[in-house]
Protein backbone atom coordinates (compact mmCIF):
# COMPACT_ATOMS: atom_id res chain seq x y z
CA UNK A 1 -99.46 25.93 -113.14
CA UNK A 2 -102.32 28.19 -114.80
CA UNK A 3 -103.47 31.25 -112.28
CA UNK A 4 -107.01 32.00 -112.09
CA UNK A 5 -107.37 35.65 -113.62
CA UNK A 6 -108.24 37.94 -110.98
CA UNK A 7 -111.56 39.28 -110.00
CA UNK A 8 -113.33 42.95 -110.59
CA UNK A 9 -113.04 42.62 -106.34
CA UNK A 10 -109.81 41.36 -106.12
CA UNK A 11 -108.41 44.18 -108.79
CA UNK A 12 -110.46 47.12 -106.69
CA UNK A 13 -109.05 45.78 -103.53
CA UNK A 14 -105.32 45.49 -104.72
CA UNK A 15 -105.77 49.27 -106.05
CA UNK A 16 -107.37 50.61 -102.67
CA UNK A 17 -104.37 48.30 -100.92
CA UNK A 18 -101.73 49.98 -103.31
CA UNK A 19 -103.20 53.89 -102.12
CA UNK A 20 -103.48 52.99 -98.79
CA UNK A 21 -99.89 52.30 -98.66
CA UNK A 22 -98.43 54.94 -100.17
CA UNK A 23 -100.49 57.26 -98.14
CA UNK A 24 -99.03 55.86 -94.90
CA UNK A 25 -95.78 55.62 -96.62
CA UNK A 26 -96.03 59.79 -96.59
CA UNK A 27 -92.86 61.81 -97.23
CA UNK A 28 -90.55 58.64 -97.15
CA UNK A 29 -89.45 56.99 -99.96
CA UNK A 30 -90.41 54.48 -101.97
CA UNK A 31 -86.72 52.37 -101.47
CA UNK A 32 -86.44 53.18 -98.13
CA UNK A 33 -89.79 51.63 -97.04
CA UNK A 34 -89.02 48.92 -99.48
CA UNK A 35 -85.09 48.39 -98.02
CA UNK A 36 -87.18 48.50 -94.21
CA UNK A 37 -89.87 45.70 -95.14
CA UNK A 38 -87.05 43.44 -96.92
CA UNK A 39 -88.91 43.58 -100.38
CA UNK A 40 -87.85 45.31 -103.56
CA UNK A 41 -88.13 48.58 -104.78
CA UNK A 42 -89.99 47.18 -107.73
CA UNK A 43 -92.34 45.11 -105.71
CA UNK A 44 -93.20 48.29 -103.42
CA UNK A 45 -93.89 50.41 -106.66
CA UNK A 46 -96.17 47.12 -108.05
CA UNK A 47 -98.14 47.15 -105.18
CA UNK A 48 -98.94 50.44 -105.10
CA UNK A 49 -99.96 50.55 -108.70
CA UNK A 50 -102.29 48.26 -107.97
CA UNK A 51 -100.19 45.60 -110.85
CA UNK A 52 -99.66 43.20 -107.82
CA UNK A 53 -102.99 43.06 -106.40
CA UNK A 54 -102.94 40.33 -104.23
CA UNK A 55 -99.60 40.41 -102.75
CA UNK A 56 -98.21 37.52 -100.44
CA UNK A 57 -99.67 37.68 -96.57
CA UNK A 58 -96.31 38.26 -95.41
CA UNK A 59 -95.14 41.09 -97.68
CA UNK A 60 -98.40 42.87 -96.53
CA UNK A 61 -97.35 42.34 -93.03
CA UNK A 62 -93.58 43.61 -93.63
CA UNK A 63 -95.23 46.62 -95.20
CA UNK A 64 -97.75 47.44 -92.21
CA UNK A 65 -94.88 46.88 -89.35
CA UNK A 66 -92.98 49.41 -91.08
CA UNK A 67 -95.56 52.12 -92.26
CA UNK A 68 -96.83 51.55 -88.34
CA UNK A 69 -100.43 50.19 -89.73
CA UNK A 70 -102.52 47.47 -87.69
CA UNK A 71 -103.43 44.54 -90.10
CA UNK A 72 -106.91 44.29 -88.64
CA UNK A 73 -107.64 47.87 -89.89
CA UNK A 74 -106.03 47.54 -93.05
CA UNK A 75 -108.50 44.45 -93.73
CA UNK A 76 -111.61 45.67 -92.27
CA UNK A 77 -110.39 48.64 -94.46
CA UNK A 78 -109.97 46.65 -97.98
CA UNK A 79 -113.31 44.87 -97.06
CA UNK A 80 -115.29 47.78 -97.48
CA UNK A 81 -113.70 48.88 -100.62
CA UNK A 82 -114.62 45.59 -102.34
């Protein structure tokens, strides 16, 4: 199975997704957020490089329940920075 390549969009919203986290992650580390949400440390760290850019709906969702952040913001949020 071939993947399409990514857009300009999809790339500036994955980066803006990727800062967005690690601002609400804060003070608290990168594996402990990672260990909470049930994804790996590398994943986390992808993310918020902005090397995964379109990460899977329900990592995303793992991520906001345990940085406390309401999916409807964090989308109305991403839309802009497209």
């Amino acid at each position: 199975m071939v993947r399409t390549p990514l857009t300009e969009d999809e790339r500036r919203r994955g980066a803006e997704l990727g800062r967005t986290l690690q601002r609400a992650r804060g003070e608290r580390s990168a594996a402990e957020v990672a260990a909470l949400a049930g994804i790996s440390l590398d994943t986390l760290r992808k993310i918020e490089q902005g090397v995964i850019a379109t990460p899977a709906f329900f990592t995303v969702a793992a991520l906001a329940r345990v940085l406390d952040l309401d999916l409807n913001t964090l989308a109305e949020q991403l839309a802009v920075a497209a």
